[in-house]
Protein backbone atom coordinates (compact mmCIF):
# COMPACT_ATOMS: atom_id res chain seq x y z
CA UNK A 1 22.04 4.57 9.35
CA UNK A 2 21.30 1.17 8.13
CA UNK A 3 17.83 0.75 7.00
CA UNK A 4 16.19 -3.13 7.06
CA UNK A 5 13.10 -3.92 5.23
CA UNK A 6 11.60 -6.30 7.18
CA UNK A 7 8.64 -4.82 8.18
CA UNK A 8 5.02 -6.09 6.83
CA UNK A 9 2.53 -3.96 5.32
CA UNK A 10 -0.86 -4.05 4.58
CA UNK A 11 -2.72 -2.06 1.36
CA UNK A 12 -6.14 -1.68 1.59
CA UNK A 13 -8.80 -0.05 -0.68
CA UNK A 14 -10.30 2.67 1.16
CA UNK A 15 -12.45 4.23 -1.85
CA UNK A 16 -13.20 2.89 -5.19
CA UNK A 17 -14.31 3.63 -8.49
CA UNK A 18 -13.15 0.74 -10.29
CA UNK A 19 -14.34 -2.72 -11.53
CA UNK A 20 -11.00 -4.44 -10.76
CA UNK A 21 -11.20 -4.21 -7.02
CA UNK A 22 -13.56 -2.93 -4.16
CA UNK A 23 -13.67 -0.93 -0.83
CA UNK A 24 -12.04 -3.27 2.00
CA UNK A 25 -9.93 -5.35 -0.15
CA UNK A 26 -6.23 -5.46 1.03
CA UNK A 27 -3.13 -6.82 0.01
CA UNK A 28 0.18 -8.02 2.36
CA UNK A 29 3.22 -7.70 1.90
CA UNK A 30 6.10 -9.79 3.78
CA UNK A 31 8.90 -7.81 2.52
CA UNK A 32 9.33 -8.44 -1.15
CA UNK A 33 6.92 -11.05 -2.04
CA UNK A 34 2.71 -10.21 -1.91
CA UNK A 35 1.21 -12.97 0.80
CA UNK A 36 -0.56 -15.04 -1.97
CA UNK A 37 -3.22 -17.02 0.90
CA UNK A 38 -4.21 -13.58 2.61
CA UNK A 39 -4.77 -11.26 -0.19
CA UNK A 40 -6.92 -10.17 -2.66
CA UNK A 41 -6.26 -9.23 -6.16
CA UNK A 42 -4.16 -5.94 -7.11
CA UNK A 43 -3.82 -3.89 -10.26
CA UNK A 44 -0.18 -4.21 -11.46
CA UNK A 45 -0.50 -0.35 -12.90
CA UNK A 46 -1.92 0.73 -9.08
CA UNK A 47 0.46 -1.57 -7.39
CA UNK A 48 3.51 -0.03 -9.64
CA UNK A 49 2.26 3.93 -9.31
CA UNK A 50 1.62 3.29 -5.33
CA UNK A 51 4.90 1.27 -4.30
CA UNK A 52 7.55 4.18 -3.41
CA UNK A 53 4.80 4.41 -0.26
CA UNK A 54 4.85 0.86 -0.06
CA UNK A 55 8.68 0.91 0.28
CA UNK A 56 8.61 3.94 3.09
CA UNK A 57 6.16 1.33 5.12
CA UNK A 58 8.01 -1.09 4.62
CA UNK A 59 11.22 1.04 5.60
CA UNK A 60 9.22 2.43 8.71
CA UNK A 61 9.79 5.73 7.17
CA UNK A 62 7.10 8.08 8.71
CA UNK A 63 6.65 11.03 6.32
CA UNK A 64 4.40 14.18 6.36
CA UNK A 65 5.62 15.22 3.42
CA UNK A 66 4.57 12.12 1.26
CA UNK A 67 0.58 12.03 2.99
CA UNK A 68 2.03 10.00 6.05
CA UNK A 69 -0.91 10.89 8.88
CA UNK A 70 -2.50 8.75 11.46
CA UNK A 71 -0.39 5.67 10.97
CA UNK A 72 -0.43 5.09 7.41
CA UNK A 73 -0.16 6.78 3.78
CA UNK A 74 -2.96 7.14 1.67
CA UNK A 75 -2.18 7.45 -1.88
CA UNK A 76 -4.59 7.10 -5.22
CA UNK A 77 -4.03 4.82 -8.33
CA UNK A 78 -2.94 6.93 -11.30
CA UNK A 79 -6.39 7.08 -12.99
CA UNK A 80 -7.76 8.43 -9.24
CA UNK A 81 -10.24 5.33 -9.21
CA UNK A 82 -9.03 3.85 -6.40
CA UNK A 83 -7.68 5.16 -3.21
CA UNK A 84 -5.19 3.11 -0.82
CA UNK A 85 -3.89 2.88 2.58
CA UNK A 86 -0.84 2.01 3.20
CA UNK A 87 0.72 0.89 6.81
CA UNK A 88 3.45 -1.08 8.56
CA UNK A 89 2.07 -4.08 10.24
């Protein structure tokens, strides 16, 4: 099976207990690169500790295993501050 990563993806803050960012702000993805003009700000250490999710969406990997439930993953930041969704556009 050949997997292609072309897939979009959208991250959005669904909780949060943090300064850095607030509830509703999202970040897209076109593959690789982070669509500058549509999103918001993102903590690198969040971004880094949340991206093997970001990589299944982008994959279209649908996994119960890693939290995958209603369309998306939700995952936390590693200081549990800030909890994310995670879906395939």
């Amino acid at each position: 099976m050949q997997l292609e990563p072309d897939k979009e993806v959208k991250i959005e803050v669904t909780q949060c207990d943090c300064d850095l960012m607030k509830k509703g702000d999202c970040i897209y993805l076109k593959g690789p690169m982070i669509d500058k003009e549509k999103s918001e700000n993102i903590c690198v250490t969040a971004l880094t500790a949340i991206y093997p999710w970001v990589m299944t969406a982008r994959f279209g990997v649908e996994s119960k295993n890693l939290e995958f439930d209603d369309g998306s993953y939700k995952v936390w930041c590693p200081e549990k501050l800030v909890e994310f969704t995670i879906r395939s556009l």
